[in-house]
N, C-alpha and C. Protein backbone atom coordinates (compact mmCIF):
# COMPACT_ATOMS: atom_id res chain seq x y z
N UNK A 1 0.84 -1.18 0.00
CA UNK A 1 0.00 0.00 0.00
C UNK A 1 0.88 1.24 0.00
N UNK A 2 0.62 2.55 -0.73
CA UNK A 2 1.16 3.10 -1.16
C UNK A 2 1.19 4.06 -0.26
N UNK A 3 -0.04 4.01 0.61
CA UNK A 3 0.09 5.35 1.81
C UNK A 3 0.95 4.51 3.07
N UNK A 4 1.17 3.11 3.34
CA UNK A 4 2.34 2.75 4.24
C UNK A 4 3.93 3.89 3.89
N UNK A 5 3.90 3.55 2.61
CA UNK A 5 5.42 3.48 2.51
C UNK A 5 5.35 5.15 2.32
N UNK A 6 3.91 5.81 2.30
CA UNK A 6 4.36 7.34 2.05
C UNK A 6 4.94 8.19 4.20
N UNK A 7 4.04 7.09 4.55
CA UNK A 7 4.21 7.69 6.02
C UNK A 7 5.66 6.76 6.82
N UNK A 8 6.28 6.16 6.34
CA UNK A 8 7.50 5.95 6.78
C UNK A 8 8.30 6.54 6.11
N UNK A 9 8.50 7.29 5.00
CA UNK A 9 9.30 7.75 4.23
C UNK A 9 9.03 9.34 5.27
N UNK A 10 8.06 9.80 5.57
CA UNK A 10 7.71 11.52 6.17
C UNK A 10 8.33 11.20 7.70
N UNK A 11 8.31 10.31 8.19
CA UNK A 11 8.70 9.95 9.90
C UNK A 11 10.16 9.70 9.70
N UNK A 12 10.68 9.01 8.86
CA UNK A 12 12.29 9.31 8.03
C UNK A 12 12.66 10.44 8.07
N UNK A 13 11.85 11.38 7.18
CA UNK A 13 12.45 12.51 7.01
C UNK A 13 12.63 13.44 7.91
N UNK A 14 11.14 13.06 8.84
CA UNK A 14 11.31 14.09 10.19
C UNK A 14 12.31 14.21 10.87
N UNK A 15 12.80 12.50 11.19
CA UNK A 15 14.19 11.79 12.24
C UNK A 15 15.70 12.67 11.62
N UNK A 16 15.58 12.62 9.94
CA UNK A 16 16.90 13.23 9.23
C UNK A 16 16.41 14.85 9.81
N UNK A 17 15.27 15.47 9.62
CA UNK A 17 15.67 16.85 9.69
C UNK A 17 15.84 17.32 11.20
N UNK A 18 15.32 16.33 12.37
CA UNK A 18 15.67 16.37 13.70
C UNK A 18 17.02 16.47 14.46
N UNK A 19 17.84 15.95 13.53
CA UNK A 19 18.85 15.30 13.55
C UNK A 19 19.78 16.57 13.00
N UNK A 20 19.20 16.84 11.92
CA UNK A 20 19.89 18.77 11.18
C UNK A 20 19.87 19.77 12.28
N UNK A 21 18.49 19.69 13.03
CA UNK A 21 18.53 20.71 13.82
C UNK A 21 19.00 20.49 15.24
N UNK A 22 19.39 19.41 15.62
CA UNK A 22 20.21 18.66 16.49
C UNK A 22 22.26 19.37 16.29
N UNK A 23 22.43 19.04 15.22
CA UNK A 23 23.68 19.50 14.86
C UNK A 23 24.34 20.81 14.67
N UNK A 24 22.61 21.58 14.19
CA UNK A 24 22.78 23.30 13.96
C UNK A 24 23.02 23.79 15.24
N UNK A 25 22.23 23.48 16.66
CA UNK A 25 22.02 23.48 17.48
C UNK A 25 23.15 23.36 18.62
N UNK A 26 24.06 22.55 18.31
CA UNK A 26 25.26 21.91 18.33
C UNK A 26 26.17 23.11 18.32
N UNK A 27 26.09 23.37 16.78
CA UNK A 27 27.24 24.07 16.12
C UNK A 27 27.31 26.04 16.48
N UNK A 28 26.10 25.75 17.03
CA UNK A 28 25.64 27.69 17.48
C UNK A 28 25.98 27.34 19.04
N UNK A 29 26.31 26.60 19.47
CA UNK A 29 26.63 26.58 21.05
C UNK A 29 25.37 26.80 21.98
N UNK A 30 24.07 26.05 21.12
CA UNK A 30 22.92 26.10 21.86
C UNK A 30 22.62 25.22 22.82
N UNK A 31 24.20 23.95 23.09
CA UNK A 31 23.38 23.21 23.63
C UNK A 31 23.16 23.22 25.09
N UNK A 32 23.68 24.87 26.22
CA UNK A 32 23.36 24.93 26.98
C UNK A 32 21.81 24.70 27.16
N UNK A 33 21.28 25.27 26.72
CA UNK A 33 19.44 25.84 26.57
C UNK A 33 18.75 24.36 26.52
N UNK A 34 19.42 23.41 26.22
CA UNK A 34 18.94 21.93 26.22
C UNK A 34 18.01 21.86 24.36
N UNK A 35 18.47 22.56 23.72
CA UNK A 35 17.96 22.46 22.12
C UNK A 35 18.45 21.25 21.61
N UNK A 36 19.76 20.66 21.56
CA UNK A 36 20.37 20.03 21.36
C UNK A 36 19.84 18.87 21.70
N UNK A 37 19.33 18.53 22.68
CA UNK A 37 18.97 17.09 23.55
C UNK A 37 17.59 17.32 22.69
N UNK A 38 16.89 18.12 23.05
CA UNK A 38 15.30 18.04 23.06
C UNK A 38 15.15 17.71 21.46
N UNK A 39 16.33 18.01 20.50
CA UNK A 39 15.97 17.51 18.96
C UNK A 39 16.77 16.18 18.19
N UNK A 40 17.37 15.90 19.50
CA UNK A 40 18.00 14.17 19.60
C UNK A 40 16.90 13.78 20.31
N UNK A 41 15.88 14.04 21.18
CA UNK A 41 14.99 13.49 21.94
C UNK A 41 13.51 12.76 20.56
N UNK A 42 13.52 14.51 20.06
CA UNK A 42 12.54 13.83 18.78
C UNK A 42 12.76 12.92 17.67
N UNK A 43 14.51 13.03 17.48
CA UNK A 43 15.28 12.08 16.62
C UNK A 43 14.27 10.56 17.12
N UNK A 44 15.05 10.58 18.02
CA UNK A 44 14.69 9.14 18.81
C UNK A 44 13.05 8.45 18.72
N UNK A 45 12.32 9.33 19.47
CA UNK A 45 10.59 9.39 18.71
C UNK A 45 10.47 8.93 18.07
N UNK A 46 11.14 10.10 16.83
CA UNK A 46 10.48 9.76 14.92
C UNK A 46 11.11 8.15 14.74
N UNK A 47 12.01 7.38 15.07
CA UNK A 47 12.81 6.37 14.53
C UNK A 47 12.20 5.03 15.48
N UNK A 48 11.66 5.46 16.79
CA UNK A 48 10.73 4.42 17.59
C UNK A 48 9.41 4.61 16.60
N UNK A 49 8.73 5.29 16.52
CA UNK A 49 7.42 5.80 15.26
C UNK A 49 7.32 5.05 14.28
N UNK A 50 8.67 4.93 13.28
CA UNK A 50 9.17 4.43 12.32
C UNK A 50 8.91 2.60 12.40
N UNK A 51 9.80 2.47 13.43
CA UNK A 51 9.90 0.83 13.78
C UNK A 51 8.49 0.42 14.16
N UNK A 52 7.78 1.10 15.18
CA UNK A 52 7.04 1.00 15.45
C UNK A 52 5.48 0.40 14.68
N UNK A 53 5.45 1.17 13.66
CA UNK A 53 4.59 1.70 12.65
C UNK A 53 4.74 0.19 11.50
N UNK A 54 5.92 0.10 11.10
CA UNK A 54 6.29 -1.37 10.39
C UNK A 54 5.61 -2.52 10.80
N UNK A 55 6.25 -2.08 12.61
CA UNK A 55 5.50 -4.14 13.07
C UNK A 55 4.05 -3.55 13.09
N UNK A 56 3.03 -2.43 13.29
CA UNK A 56 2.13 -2.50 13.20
C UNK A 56 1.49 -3.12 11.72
N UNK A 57 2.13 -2.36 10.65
CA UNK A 57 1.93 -2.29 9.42
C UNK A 57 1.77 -4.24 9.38
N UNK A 58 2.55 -4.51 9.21
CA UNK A 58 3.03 -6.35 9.22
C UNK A 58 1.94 -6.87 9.85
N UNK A 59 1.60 -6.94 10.69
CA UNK A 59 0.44 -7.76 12.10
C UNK A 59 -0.94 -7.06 11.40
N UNK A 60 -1.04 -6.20 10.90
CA UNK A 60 -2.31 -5.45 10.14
C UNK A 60 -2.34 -6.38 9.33
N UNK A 61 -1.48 -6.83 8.16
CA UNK A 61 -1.57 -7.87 6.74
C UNK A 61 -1.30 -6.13 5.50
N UNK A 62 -1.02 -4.90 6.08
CA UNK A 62 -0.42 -3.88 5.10
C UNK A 62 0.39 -4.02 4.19
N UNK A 63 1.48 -4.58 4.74
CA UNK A 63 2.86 -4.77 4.27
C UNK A 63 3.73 -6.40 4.63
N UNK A 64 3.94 -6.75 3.82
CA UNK A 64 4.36 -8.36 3.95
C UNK A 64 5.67 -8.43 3.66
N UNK A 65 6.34 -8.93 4.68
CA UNK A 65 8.33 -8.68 4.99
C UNK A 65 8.79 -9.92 4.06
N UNK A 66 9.78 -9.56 3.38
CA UNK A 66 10.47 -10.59 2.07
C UNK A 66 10.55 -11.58 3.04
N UNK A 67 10.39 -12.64 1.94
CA UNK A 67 11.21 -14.31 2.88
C UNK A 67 12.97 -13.69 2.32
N UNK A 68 13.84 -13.84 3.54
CA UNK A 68 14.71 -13.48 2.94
C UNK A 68 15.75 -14.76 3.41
N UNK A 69 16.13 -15.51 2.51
CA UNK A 69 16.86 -16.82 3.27
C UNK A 69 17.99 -17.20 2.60
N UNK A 70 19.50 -16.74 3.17
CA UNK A 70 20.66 -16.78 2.13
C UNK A 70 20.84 -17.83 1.43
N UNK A 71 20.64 -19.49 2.41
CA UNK A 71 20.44 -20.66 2.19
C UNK A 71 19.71 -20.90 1.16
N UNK A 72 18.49 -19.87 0.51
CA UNK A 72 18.22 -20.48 -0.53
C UNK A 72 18.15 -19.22 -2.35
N UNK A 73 17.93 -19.65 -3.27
CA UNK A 73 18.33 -18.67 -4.50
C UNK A 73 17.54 -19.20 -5.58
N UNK A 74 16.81 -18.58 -6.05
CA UNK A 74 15.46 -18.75 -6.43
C UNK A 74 14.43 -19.80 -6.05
N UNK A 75 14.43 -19.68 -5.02
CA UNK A 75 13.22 -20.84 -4.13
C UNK A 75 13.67 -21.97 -3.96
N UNK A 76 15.16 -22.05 -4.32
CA UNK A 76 15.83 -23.93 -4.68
C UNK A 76 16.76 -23.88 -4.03
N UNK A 77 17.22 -24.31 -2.68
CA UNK A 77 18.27 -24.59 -1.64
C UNK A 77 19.55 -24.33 -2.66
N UNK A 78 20.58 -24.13 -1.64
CA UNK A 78 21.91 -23.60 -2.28
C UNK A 78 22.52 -24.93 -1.70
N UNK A 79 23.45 -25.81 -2.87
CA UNK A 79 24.25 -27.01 -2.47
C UNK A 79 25.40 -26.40 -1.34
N UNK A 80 25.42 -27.24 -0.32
CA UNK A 80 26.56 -27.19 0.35
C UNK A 80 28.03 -27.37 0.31
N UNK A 81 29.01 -26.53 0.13
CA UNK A 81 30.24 -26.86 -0.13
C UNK A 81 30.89 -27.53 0.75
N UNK A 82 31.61 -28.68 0.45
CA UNK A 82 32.66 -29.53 1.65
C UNK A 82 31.57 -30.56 1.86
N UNK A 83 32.52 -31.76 2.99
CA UNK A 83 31.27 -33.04 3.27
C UNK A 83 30.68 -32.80 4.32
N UNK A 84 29.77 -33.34 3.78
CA UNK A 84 28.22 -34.02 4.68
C UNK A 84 28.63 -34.47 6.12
């Protein structure tokens, strides 16, 4: 579904621009005033939000997580090198 992947992509972007103003914040010597923490604080939020939002998405039936299994390569087990 196309509105999943639009609202993890905006909670992404929030975490990256949290994270900008985390560093600006940083770099102006704001981080007496506690600016600094409080936009690593929302970092943190947006990226629990994020995770969050997935396993919801998944347990809903939204979004369905790859079978991802190195052991196998196009659905047909990978032979084992060396003996049995």
């Amino acid at each position: 579904m196309w509105w999943v992947k639009a609202i993890v992509v905006i909670l992404l972007l929030a975490a990256v621009f949290s994270l900008g103003r985390a560093l600006m914040s940083l770099a102006r010597g704001e981080s007496r005033e506690g600016k600094t923490m409080r936009a690593l604080a929302w970092r943190v939020g947006f990226s629990v939000a994020v995770f969050l939002f997935i396993l919801l998405s998944m347990y809903m039936g939204w979004i369905k997580p790859h079978d991802v299994n190195p052991a196998m390569r196009h659905g047909q087990p990978i032979e084992q090198a060396g003996p049995r």
